[in-house]
Protein backbone atom coordinates (compact mmCIF):
# COMPACT_ATOMS: atom_id res chain seq x y z
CA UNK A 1 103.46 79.21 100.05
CA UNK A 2 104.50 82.07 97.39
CA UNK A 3 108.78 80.81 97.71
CA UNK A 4 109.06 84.64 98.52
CA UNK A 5 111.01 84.25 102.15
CA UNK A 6 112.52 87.52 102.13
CA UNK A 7 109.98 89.34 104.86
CA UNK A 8 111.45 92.01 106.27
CA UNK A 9 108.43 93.44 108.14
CA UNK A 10 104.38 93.01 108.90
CA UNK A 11 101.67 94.82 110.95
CA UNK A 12 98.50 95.16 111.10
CA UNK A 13 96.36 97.52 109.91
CA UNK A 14 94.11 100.26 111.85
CA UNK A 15 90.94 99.68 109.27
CA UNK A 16 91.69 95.85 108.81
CA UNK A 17 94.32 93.96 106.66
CA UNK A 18 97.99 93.60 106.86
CA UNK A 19 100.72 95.31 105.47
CA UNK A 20 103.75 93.18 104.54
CA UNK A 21 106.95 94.66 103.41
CA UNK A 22 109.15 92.17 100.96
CA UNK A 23 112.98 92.56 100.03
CA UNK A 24 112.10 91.76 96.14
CA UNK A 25 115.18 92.34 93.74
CA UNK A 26 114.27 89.86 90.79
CA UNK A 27 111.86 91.82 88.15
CA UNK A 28 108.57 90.14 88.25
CA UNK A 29 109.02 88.97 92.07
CA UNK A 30 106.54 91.13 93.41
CA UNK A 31 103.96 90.97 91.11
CA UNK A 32 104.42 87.16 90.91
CA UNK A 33 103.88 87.04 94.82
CA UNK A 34 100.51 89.55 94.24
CA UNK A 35 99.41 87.32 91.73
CA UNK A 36 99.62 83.79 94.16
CA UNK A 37 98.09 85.37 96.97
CA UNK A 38 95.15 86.91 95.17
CA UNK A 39 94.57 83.90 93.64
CA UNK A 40 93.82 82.18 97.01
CA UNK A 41 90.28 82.38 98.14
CA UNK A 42 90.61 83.07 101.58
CA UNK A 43 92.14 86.40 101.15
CA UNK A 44 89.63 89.40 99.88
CA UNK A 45 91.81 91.72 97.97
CA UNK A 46 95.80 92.51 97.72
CA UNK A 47 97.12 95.94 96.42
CA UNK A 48 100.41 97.35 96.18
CA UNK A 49 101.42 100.33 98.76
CA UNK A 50 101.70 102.55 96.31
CA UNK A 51 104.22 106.17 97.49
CA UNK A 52 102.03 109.37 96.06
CA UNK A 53 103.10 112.61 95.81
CA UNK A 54 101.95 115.84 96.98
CA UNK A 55 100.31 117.77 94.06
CA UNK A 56 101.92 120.85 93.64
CA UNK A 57 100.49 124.79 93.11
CA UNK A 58 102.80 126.83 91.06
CA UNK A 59 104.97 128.96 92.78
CA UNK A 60 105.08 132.77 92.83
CA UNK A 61 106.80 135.81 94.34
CA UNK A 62 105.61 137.80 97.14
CA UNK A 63 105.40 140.44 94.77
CA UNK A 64 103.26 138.82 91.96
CA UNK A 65 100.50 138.13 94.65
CA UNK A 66 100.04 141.99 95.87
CA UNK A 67 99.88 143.54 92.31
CA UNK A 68 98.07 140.97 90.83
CA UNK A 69 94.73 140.10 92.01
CA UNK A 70 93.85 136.74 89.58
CA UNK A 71 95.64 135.07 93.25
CA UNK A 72 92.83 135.93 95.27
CA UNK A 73 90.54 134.26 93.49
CA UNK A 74 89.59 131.84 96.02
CA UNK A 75 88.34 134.36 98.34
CA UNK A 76 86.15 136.77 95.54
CA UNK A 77 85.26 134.01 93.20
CA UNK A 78 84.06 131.31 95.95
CA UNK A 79 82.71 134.32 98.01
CA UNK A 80 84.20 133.61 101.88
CA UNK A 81 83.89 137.55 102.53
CA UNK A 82 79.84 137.13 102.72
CA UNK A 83 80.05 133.20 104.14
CA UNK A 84 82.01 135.19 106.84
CA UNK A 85 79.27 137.12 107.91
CA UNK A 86 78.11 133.54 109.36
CA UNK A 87 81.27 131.67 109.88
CA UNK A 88 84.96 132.09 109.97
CA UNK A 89 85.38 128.12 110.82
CA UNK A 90 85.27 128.60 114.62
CA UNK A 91 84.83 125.56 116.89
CA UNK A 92 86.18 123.57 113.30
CA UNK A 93 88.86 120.72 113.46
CA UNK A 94 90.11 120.50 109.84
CA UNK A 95 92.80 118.19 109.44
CA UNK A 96 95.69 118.56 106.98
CA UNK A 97 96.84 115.35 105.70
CA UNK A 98 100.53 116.11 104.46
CA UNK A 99 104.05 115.91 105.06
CA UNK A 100 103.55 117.83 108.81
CA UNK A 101 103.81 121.84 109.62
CA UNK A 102 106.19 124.16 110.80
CA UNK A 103 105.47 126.84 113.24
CA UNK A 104 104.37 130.14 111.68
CA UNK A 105 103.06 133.57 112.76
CA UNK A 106 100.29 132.76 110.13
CA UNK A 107 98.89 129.77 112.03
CA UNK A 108 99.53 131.19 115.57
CA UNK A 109 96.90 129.53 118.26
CA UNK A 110 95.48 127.67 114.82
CA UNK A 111 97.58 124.42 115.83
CA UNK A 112 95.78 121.52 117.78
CA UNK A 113 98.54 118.25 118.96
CA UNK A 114 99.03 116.37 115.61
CA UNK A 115 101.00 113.36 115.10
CA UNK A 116 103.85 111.37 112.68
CA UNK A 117 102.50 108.31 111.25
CA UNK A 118 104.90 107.79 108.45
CA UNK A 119 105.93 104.07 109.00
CA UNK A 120 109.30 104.57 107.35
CA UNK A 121 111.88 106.42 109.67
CA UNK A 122 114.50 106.92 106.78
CA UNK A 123 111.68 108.91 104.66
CA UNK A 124 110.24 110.47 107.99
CA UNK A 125 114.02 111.78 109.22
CA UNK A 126 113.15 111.95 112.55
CA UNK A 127 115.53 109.30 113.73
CA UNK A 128 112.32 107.28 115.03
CA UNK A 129 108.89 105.50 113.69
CA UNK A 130 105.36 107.07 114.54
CA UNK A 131 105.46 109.35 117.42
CA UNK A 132 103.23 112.66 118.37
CA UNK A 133 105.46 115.34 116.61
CA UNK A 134 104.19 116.20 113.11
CA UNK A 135 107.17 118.59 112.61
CA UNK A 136 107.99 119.00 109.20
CA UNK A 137 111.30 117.75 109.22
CA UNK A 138 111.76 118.14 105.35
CA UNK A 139 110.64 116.29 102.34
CA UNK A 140 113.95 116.89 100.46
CA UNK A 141 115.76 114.80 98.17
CA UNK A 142 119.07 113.71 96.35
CA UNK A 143 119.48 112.86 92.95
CA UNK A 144 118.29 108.67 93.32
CA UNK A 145 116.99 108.57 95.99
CA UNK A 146 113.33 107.62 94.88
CA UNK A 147 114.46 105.66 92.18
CA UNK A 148 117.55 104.96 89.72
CA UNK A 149 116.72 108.30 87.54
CA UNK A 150 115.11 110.52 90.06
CA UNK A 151 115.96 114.07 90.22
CA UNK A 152 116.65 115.52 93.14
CA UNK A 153 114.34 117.88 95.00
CA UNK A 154 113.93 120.94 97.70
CA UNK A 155 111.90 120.93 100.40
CA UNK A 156 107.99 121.64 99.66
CA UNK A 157 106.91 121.88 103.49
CA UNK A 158 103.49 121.74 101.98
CA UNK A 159 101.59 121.02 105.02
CA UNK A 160 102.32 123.91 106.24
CA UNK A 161 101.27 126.07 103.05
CA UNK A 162 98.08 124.15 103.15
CA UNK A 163 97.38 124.94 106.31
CA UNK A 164 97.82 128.80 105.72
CA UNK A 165 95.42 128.27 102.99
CA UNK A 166 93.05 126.75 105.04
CA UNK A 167 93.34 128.52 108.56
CA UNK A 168 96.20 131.58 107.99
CA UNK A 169 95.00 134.62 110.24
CA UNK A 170 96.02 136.96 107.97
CA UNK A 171 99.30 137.77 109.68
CA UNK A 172 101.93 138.28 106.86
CA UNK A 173 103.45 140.76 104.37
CA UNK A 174 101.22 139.56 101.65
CA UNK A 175 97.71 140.21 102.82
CA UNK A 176 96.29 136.58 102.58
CA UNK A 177 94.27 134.93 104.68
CA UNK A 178 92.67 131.46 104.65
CA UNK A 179 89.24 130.13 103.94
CA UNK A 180 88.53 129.45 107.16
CA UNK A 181 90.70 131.58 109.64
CA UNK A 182 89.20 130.42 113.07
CA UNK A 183 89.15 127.01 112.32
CA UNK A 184 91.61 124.31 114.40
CA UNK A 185 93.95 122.82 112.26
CA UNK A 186 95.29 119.18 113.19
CA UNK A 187 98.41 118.29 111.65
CA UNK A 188 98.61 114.48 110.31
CA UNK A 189 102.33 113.64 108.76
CA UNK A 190 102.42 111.11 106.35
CA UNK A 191 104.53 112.46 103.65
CA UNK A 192 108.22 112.19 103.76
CA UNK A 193 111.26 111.95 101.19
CA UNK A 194 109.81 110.71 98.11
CA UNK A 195 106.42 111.14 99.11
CA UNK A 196 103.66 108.97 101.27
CA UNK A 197 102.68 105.44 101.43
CA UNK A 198 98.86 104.74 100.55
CA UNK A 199 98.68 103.00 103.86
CA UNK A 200 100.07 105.80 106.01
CA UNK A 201 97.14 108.33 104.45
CA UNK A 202 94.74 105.51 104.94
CA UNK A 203 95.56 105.32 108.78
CA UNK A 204 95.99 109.13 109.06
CA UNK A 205 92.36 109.39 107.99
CA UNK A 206 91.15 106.83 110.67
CA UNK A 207 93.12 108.57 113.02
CA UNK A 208 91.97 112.52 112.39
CA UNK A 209 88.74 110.17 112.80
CA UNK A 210 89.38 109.92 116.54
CA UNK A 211 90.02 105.81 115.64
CA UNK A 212 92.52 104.21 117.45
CA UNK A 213 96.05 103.38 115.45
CA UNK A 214 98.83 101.56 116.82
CA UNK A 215 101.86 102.42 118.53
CA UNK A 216 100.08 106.30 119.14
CA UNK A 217 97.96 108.37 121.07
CA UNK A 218 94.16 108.63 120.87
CA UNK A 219 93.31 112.07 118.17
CA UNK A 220 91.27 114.04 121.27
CA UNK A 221 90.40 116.41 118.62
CA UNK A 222 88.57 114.72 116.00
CA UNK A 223 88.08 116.20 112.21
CA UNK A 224 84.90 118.24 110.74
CA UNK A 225 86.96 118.06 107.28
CA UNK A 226 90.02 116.10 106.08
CA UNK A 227 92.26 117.33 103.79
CA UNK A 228 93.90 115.20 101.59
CA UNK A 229 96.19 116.69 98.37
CA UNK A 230 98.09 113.89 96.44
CA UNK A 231 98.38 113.16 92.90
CA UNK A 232 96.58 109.66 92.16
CA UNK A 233 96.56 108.96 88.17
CA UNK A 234 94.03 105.98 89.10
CA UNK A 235 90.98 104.91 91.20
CA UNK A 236 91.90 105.04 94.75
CA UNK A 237 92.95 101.40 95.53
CA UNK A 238 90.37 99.61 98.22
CA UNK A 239 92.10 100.29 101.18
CA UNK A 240 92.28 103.97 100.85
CA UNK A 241 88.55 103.87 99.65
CA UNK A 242 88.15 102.06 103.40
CA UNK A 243 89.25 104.81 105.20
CA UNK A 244 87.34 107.15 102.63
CA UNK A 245 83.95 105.45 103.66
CA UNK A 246 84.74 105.45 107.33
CA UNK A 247 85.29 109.36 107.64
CA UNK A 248 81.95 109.91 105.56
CA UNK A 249 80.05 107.32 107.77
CA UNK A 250 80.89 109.77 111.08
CA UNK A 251 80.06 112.40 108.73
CA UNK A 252 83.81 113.80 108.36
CA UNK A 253 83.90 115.75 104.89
């Protein structure tokens, strides 16, 4: 009913909805079609998938870290040395919402079986859709490739750096460990080149849930904690407030 016939692809949703993917070229197309269909009353909401990026920590040498201490501020300031006298995060599932991990000495017998559920195979690089590998295969970029201006980019691997701050066993040249070094940590890929559709996060939370998502395997591990780090400049649309509510109704933090 919109006149917008160019449909290249449509799923459903693990938390409800459908995702439709459009071939728009004419300015205006897309919102004109957003506009049409939210105007019919049998349809609850419609939102743009929007593509978020990680946010980013700044970046220093191994050598700034060990002669200055402002970077272990998280472990002094928040006080983990006494809240370890009662818990290092054993028995914990915290799952790291990101672009994957990488194996490292850091996270050695930390990793539980994750999983790729970054819809896109170009972005994921894989050479597949959603599978049960959340190796980091890169989230690298070429001058354009996001957009008709976009720099290009190195890799950030920043799963795996989150997960080293979350669960890293001490087990490196620079003498840092993570908040919680006995915890489990589950590895959810969503982010790819260019960064990660709204509705992959959305469906990476209701899987670290231990919800069922199509075309993968059940999470046998469910979360304690999610982590989620992308830059949102807005209130988090409806469907990623969805899967927000869902994870605090099983009491997920």
């Amino acid at each position: 009913t919109t006149g917008i016939d160019a449909e290249v692809d449509s799923r459903e949703l693990a938390i409800g909805g459908r995702k439709v993917v459009f071939d728009v070229t004419e300015p205006g197309q897309a919102l004109r079609f957003i506009e049409e269909l939210s105007a019919d009353p049998k349809i609850n909401y419609v939102e743009v998938d929007q593509l978020l990026q990680s946010s980013q920590d700044h970046q220093v040498s191994g050598a700034n870290i060990l002669e200055d201490p402002q970077y272990h501020w998280n472990i002094e300031s928040i006080g983990f040395s006494t809240l370890w006298e009662f818990s290092q995060g054993a028995e914990s599932v915290i799952a790291v919402v990101d672009t994957g991990i990488l194996p490292h000495p850091a996270l050695e017998n930390r990793v539980l079986p994750g999983v790729d559920l970054i819809s896109d195979a170009d972005a994921a690089r894989d050479g597949d859709g959603r599978d049960m590998d959340p190796t980091d295969m890169g989230d690298w970029t070429n001058p354009g490739d996001c957009s008709e201006n976009s720099p290009g980019s190195a890799s950030t691997f920043h799963g795996t750096v989150l997960a080293g701050a979350i669960a890293g066993n001490n087990q490196n040249s620079f003498g840092i460990i993570g908040a919680a070094p006995q915890a489990g940590i589950l590895p959810v890929r969503v982010s790819g080149a260019c960064g990660a559709r709204v509705s992959d996060i959305a469906e990476g939370i209701v899987w670290a849930i231990g919800q069922s998502v199509d075309s993968v395997s059940e999470n046998l591990n469910p979360a304690d904690v999610i982590n989620i780090s992308f830059a949102i400049e807005r209130t988090c649309s409806v469907f990623l407030q969805k899967a927000i509510d869902l994870a605090y109704e099983r009491g997920v933090h």
